[in-house]
N, C-alpha and C. Protein backbone atom coordinates (compact mmCIF):
# COMPACT_ATOMS: atom_id res chain seq x y z
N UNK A 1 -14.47 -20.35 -12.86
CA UNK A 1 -14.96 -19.41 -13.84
C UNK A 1 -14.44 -18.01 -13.52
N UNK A 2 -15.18 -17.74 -12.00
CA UNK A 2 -13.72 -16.47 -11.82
C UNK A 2 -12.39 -16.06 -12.06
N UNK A 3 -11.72 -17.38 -11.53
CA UNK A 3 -10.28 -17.16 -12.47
C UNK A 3 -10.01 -17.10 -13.59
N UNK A 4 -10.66 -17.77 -14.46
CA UNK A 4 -10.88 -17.36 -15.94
C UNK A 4 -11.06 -16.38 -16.47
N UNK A 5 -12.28 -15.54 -15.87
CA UNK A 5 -12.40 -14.21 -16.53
C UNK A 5 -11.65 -13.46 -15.95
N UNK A 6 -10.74 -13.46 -14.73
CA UNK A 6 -10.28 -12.82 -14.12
C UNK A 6 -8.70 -12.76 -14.79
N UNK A 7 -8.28 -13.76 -15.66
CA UNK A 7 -6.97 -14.14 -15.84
C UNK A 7 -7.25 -13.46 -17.18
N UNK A 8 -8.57 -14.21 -18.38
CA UNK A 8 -8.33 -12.92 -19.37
C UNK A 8 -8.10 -11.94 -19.29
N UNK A 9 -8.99 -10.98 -18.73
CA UNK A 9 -9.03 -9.46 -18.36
C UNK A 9 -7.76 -9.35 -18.03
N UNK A 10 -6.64 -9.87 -17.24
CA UNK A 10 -6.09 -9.15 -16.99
C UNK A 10 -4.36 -9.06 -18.03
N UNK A 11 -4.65 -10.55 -18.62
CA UNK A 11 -3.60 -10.88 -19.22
C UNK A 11 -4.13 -11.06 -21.20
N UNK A 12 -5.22 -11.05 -21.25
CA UNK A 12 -5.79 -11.17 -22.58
C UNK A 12 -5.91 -12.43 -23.15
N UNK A 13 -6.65 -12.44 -24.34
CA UNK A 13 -7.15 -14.08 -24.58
C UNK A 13 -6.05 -14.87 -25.69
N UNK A 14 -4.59 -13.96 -25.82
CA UNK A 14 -3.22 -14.96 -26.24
C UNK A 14 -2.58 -15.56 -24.56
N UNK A 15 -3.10 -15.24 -23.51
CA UNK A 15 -1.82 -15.33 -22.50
C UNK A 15 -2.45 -16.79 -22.72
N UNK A 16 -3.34 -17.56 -22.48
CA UNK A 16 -3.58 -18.68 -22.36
C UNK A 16 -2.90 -19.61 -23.65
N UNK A 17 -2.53 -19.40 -23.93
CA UNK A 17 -1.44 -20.27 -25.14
C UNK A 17 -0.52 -20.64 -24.53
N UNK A 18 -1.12 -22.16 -24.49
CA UNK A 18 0.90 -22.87 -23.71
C UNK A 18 2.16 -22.93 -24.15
N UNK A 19 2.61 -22.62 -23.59
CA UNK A 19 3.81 -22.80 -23.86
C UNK A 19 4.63 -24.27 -23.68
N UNK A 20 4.30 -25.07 -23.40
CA UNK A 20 4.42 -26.31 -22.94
C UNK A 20 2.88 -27.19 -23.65
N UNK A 21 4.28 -27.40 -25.25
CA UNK A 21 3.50 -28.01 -26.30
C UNK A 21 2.96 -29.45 -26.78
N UNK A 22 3.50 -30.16 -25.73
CA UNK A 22 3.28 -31.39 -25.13
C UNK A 22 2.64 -31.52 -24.01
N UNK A 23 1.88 -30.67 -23.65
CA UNK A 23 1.19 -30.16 -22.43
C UNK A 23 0.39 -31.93 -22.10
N UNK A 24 -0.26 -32.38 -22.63
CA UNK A 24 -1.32 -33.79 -22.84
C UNK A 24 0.42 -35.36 -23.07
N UNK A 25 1.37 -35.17 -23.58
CA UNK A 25 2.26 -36.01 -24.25
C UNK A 25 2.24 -37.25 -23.04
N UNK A 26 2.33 -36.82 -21.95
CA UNK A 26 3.22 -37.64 -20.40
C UNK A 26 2.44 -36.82 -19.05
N UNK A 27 2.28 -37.82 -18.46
CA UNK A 27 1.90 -37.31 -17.14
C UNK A 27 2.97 -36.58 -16.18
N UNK A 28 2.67 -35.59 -15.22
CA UNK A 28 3.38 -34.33 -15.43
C UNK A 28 4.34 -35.42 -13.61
N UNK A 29 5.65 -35.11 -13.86
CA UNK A 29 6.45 -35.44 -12.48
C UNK A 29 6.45 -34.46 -11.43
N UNK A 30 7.48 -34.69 -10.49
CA UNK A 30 7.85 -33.99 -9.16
C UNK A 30 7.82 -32.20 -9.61
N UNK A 31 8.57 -32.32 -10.32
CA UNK A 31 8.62 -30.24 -11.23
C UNK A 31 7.24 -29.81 -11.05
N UNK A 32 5.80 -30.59 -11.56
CA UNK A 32 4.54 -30.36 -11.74
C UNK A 32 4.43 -29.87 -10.38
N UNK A 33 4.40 -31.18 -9.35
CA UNK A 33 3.89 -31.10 -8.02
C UNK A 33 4.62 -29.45 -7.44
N UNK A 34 5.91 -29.39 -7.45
CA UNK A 34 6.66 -28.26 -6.73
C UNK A 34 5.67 -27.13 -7.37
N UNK A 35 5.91 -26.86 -8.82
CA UNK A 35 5.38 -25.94 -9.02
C UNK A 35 4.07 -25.17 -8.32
N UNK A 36 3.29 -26.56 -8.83
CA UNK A 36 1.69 -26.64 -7.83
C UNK A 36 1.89 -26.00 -6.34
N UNK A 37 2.32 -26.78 -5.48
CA UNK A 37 2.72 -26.51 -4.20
C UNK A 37 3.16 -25.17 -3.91
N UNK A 38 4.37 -24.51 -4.40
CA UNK A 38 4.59 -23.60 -3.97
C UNK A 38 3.59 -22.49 -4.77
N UNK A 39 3.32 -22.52 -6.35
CA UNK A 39 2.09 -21.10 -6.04
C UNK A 39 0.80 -21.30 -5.32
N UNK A 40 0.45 -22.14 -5.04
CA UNK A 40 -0.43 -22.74 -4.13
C UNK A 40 -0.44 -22.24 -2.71
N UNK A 41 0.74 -22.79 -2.36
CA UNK A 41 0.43 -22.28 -0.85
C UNK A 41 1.47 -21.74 -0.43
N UNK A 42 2.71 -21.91 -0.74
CA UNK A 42 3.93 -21.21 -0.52
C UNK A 42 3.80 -18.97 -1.00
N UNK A 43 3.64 -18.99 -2.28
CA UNK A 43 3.90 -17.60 -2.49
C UNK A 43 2.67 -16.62 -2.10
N UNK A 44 1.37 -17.41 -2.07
CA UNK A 44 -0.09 -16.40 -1.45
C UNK A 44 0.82 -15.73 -0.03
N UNK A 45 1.54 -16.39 0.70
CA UNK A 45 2.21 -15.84 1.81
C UNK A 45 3.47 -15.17 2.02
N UNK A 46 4.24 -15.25 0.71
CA UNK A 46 5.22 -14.13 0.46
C UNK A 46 4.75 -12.62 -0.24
N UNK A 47 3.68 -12.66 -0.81
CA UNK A 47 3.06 -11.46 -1.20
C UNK A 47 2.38 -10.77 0.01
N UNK A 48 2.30 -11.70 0.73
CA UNK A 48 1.33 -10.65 1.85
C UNK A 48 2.46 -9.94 2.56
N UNK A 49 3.40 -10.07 2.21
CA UNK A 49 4.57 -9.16 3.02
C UNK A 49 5.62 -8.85 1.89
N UNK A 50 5.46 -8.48 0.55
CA UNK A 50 5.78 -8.43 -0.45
C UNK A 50 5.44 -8.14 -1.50
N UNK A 51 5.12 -6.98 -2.27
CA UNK A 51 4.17 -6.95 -3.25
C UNK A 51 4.29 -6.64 -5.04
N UNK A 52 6.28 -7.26 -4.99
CA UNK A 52 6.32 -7.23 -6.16
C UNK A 52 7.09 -8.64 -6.54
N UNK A 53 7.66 -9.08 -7.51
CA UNK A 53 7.73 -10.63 -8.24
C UNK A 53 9.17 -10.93 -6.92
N UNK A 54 10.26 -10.13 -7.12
CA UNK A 54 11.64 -10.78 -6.91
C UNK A 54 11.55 -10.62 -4.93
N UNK A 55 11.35 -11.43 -4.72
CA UNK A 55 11.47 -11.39 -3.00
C UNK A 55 12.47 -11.36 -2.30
N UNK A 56 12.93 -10.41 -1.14
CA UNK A 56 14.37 -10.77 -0.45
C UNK A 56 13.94 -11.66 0.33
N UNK A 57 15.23 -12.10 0.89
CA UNK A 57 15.06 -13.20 2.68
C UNK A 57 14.38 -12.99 3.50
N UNK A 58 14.52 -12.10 3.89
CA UNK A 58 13.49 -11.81 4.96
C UNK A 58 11.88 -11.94 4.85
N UNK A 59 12.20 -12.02 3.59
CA UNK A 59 10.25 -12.48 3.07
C UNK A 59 9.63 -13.42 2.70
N UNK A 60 11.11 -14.29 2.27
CA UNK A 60 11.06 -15.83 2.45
C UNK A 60 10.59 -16.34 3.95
N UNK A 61 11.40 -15.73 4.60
CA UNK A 61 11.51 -16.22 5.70
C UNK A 61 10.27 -16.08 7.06
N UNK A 62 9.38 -14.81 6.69
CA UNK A 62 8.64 -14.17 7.25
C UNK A 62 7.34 -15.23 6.61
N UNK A 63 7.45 -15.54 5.38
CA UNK A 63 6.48 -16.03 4.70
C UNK A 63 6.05 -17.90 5.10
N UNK A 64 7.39 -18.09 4.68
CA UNK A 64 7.56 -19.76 5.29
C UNK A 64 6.66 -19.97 6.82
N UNK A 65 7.36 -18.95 7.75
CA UNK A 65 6.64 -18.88 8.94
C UNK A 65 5.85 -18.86 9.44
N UNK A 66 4.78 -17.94 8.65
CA UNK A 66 3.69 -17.88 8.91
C UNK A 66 2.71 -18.93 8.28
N UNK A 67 3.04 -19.55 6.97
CA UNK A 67 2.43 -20.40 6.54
C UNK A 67 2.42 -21.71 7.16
N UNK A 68 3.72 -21.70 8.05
CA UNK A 68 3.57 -23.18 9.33
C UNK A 68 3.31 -23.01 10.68
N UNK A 69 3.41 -21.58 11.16
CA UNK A 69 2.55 -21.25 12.03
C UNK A 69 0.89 -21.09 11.88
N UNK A 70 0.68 -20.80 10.89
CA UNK A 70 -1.03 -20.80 10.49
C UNK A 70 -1.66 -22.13 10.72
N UNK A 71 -0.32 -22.54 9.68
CA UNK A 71 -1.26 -24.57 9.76
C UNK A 71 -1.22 -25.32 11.27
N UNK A 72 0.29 -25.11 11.50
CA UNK A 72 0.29 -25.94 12.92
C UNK A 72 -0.82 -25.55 14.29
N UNK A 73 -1.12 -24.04 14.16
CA UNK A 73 -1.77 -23.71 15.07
C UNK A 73 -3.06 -24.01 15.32
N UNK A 74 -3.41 -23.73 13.41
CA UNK A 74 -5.09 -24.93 13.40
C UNK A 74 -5.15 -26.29 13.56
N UNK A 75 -4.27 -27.01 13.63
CA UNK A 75 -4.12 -28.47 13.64
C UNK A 75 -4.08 -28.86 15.18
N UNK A 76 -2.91 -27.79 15.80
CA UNK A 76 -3.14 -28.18 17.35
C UNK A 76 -4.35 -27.61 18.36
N UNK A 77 -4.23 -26.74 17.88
CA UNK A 77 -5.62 -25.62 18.70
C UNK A 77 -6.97 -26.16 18.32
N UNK A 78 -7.50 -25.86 16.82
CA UNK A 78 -8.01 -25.48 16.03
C UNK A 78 -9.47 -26.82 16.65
N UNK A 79 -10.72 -26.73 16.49
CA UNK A 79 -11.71 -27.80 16.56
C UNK A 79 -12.14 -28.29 15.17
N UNK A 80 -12.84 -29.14 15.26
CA UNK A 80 -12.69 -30.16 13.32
C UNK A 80 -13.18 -28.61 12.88
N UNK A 81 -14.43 -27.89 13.21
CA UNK A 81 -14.81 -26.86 11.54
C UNK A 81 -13.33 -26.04 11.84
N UNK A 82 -12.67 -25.80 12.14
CA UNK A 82 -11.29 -25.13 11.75
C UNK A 82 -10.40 -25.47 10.94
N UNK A 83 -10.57 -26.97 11.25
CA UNK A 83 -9.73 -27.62 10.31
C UNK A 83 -10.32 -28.02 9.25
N UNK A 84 -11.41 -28.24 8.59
CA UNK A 84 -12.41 -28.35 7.72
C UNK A 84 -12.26 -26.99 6.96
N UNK A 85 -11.94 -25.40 7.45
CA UNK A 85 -11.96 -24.53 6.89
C UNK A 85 -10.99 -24.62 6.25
N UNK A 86 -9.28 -24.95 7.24
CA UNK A 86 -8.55 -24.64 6.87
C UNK A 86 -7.97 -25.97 5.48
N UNK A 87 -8.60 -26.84 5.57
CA UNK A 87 -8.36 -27.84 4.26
C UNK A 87 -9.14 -27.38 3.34
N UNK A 88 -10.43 -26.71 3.50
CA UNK A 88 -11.37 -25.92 2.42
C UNK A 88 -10.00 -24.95 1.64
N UNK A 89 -9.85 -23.99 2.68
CA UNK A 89 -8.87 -22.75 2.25
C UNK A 89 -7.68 -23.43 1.43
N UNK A 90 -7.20 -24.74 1.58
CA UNK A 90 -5.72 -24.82 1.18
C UNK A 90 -6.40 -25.65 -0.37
N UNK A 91 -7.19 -26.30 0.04
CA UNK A 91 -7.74 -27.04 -1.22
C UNK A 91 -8.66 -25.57 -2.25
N UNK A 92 -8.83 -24.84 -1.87
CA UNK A 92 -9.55 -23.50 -3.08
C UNK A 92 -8.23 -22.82 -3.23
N UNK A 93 -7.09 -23.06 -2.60
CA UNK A 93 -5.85 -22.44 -3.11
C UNK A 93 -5.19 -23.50 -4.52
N UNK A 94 -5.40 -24.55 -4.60
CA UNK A 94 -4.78 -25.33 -5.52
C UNK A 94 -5.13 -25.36 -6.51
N UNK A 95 -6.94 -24.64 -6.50
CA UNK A 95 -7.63 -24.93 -7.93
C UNK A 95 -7.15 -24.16 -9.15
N UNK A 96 -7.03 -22.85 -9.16
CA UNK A 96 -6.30 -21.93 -9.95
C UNK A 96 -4.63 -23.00 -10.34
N UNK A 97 -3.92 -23.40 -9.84
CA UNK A 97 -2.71 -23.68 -10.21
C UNK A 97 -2.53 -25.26 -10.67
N UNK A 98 -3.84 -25.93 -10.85
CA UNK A 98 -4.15 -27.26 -11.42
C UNK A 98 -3.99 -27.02 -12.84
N UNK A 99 -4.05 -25.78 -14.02
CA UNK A 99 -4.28 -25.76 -14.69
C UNK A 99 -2.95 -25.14 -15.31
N UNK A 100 -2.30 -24.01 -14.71
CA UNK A 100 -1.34 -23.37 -14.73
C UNK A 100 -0.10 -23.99 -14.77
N UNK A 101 -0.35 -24.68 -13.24
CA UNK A 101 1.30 -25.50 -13.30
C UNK A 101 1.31 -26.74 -14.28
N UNK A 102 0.35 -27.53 -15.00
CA UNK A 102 0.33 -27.81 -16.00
C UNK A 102 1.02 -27.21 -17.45
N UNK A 103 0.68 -26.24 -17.35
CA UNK A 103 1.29 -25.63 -18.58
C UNK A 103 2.47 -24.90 -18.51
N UNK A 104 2.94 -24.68 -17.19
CA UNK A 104 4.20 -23.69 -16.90
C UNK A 104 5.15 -24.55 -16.04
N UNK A 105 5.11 -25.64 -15.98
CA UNK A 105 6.03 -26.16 -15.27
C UNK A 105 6.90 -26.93 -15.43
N UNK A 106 7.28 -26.32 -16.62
CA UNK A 106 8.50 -27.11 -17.56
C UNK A 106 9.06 -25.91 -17.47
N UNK A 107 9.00 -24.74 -17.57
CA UNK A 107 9.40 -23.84 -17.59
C UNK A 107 9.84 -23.25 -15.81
N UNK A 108 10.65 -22.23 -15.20
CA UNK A 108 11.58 -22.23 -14.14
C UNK A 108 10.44 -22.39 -13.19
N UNK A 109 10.36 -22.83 -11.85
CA UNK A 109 9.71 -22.59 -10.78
C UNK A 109 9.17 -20.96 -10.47
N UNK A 110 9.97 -20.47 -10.85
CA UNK A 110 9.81 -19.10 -10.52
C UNK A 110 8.35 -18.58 -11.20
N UNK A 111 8.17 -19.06 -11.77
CA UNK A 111 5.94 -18.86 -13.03
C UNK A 111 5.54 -19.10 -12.02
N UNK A 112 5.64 -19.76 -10.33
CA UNK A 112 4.68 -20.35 -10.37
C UNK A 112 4.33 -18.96 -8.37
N UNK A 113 5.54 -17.90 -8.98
CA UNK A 113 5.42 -17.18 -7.93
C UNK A 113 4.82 -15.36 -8.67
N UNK A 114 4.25 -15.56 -9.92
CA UNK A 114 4.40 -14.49 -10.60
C UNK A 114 2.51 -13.81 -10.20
N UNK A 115 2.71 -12.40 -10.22
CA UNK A 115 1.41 -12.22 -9.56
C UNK A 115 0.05 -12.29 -9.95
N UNK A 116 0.14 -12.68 -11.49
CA UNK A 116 -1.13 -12.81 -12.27
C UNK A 116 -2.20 -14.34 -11.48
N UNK A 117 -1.07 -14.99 -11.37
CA UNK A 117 -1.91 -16.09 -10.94
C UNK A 117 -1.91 -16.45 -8.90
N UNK A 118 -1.19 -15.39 -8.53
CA UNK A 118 -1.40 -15.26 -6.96
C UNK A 118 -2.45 -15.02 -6.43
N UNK A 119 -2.82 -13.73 -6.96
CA UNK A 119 -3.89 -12.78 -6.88
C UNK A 119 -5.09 -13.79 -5.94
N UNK A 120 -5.33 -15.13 -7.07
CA UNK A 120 -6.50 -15.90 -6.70
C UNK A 120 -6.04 -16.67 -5.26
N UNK A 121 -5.16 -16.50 -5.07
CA UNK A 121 -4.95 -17.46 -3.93
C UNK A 121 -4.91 -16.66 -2.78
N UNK A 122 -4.94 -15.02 -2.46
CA UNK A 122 -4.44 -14.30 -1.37
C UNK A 122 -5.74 -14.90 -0.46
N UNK A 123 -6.50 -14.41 -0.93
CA UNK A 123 -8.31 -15.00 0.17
C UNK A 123 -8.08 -16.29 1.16
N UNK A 124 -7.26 -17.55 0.44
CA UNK A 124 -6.79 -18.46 1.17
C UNK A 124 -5.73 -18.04 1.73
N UNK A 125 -5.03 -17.46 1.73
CA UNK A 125 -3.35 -17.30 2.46
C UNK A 125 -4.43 -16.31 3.80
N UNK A 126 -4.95 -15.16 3.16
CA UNK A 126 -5.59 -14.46 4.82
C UNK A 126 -6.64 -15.57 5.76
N UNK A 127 -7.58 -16.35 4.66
CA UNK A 127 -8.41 -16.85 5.85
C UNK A 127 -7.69 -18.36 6.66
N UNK A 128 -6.27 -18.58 6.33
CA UNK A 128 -5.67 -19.60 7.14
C UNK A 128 -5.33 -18.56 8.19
N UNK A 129 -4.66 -16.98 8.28
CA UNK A 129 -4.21 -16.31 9.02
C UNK A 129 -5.02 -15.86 9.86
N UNK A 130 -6.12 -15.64 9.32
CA UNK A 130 -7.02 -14.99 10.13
C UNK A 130 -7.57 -16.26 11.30
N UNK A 131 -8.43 -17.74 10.90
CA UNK A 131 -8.36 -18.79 11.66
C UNK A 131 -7.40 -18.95 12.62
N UNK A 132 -5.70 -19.29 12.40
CA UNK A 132 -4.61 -18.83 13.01
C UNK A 132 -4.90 -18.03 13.99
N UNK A 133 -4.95 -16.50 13.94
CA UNK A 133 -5.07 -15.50 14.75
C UNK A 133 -6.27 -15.84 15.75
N UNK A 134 -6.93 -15.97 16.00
CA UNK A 134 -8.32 -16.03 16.42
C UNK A 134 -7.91 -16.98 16.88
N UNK A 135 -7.38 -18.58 17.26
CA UNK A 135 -6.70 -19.33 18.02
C UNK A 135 -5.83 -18.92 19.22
N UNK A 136 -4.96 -18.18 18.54
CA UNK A 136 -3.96 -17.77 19.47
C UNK A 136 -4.40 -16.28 19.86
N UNK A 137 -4.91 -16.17 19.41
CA UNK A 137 -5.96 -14.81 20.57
C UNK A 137 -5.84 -15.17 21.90
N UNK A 138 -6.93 -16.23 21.70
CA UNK A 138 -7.89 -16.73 22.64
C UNK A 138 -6.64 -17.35 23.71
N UNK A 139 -5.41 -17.74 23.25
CA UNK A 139 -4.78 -18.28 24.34
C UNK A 139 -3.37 -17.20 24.78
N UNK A 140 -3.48 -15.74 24.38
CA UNK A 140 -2.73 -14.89 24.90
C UNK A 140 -2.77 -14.38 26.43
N UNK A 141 -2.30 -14.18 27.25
CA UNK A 141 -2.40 -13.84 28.82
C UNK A 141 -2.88 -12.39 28.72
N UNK A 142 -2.78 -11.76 27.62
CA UNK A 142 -4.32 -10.52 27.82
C UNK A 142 -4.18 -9.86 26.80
N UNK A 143 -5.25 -8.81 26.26
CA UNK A 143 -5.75 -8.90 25.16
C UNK A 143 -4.74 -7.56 24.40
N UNK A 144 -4.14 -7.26 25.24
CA UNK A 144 -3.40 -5.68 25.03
C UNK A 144 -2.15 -6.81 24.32
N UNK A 145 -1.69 -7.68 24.46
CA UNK A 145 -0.27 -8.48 23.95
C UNK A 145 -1.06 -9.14 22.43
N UNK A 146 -2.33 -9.43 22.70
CA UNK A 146 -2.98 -9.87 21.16
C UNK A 146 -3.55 -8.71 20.43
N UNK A 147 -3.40 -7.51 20.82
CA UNK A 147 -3.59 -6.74 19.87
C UNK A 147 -2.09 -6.04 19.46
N UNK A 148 -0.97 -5.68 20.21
CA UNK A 148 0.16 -5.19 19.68
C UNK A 148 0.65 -6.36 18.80
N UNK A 149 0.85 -7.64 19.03
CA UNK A 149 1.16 -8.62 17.88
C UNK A 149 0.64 -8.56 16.67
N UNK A 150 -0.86 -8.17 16.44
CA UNK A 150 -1.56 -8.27 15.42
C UNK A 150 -1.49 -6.79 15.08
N UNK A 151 -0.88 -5.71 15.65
CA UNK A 151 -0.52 -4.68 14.67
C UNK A 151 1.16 -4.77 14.34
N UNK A 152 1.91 -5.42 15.04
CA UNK A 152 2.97 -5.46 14.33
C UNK A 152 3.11 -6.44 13.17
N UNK A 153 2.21 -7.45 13.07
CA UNK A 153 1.94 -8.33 11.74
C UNK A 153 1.48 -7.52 10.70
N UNK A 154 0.63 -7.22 10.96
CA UNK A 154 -0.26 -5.95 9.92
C UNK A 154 0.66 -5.00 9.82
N UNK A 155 1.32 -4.18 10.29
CA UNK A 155 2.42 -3.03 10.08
C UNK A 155 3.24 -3.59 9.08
N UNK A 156 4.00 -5.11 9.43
CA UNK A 156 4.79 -5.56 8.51
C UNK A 156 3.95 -6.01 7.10
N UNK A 157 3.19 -6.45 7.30
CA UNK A 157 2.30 -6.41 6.16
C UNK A 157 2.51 -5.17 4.86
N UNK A 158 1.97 -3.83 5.88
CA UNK A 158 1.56 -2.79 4.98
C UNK A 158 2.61 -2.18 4.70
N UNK A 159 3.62 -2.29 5.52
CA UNK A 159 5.26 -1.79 4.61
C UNK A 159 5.98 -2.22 3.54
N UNK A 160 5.56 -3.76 3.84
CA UNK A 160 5.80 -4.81 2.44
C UNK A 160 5.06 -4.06 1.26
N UNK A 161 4.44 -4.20 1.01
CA UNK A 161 3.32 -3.29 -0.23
C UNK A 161 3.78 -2.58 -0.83
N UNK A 162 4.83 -1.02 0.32
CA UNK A 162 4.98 0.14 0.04
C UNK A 162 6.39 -0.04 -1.27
């Protein structure tokens, strides 16, 4: 319901008109899934170091990273409620784009990185990072090396934005 009112408001009550007019015709293939997948969980993590549509490499690359460093770290570190969060977090990232990549994913991959419909997913992209962080805290050799890491993440963060 949040995303709903949150997607009118911001886009008005024509944006919801599909464009993909056979939307119901055929059950949706591999294009559906990618789409899904990457605004899902792929681009919530290129915006956090990026804060407009067209991304360079380095933000691909910064992004990819952290999104398999987040997961792998809760999976190996992490105790079941970590990992319970972090399948909570990835599964409340998909709900917004169940509906979306439905209707936009006939159309380029690239809809499915655009920021109207990110927005809902950033909360999941930070609380896998934040879980993440708080793991590898705890296993740094002292606390002065886990706090300069976590301001040079955050630095890169807040320059991305600028």
């Amino acid at each position: 319901v949040l995303f709903a009112a949150g997607y009118f408001r911001f886009a008005g009550l024509n944006a919801a008109a599909s464009r993909n007019l056979q939307v119901f015709a055929s059950l949706p293939g591999p294009a559906y899934l990618l789409h899904l997948l990457c605004g899902a969980w792929l681009s919530p993590f290129l915006y956090l170091f990026w804060g407009h549509f067209h991304f360079p490499i380095p933000v691909y690359i910064a992004g990819v990273a952290l999104l398999s460093f987040s997961v792998a770290a809760i999976w190996r570190w992490g105790e079941k409620a970590d990992r319970r969060l972090a399948l909570w977090a990835l599964s409340a990232n998909l709900l917004p784009f169940f509906l979306v990549s439905l209707t936009r994913y006939q159309r380029s991959v690239s809809q499915a990185f655009v920021a109207r419909y990110d927005i809902f997913t950033l909360i999941g992209a930070l609380l896998l990072v934040g879980i993440a962080w708080r793991l590898l805290a705890a296993r740094m050799p002292s606390l002065r090396w886990a706090k300069a890491l976590g301001g040079i993440i955050l630095a890169a963060m807040v320059c991305g934005q600028l």
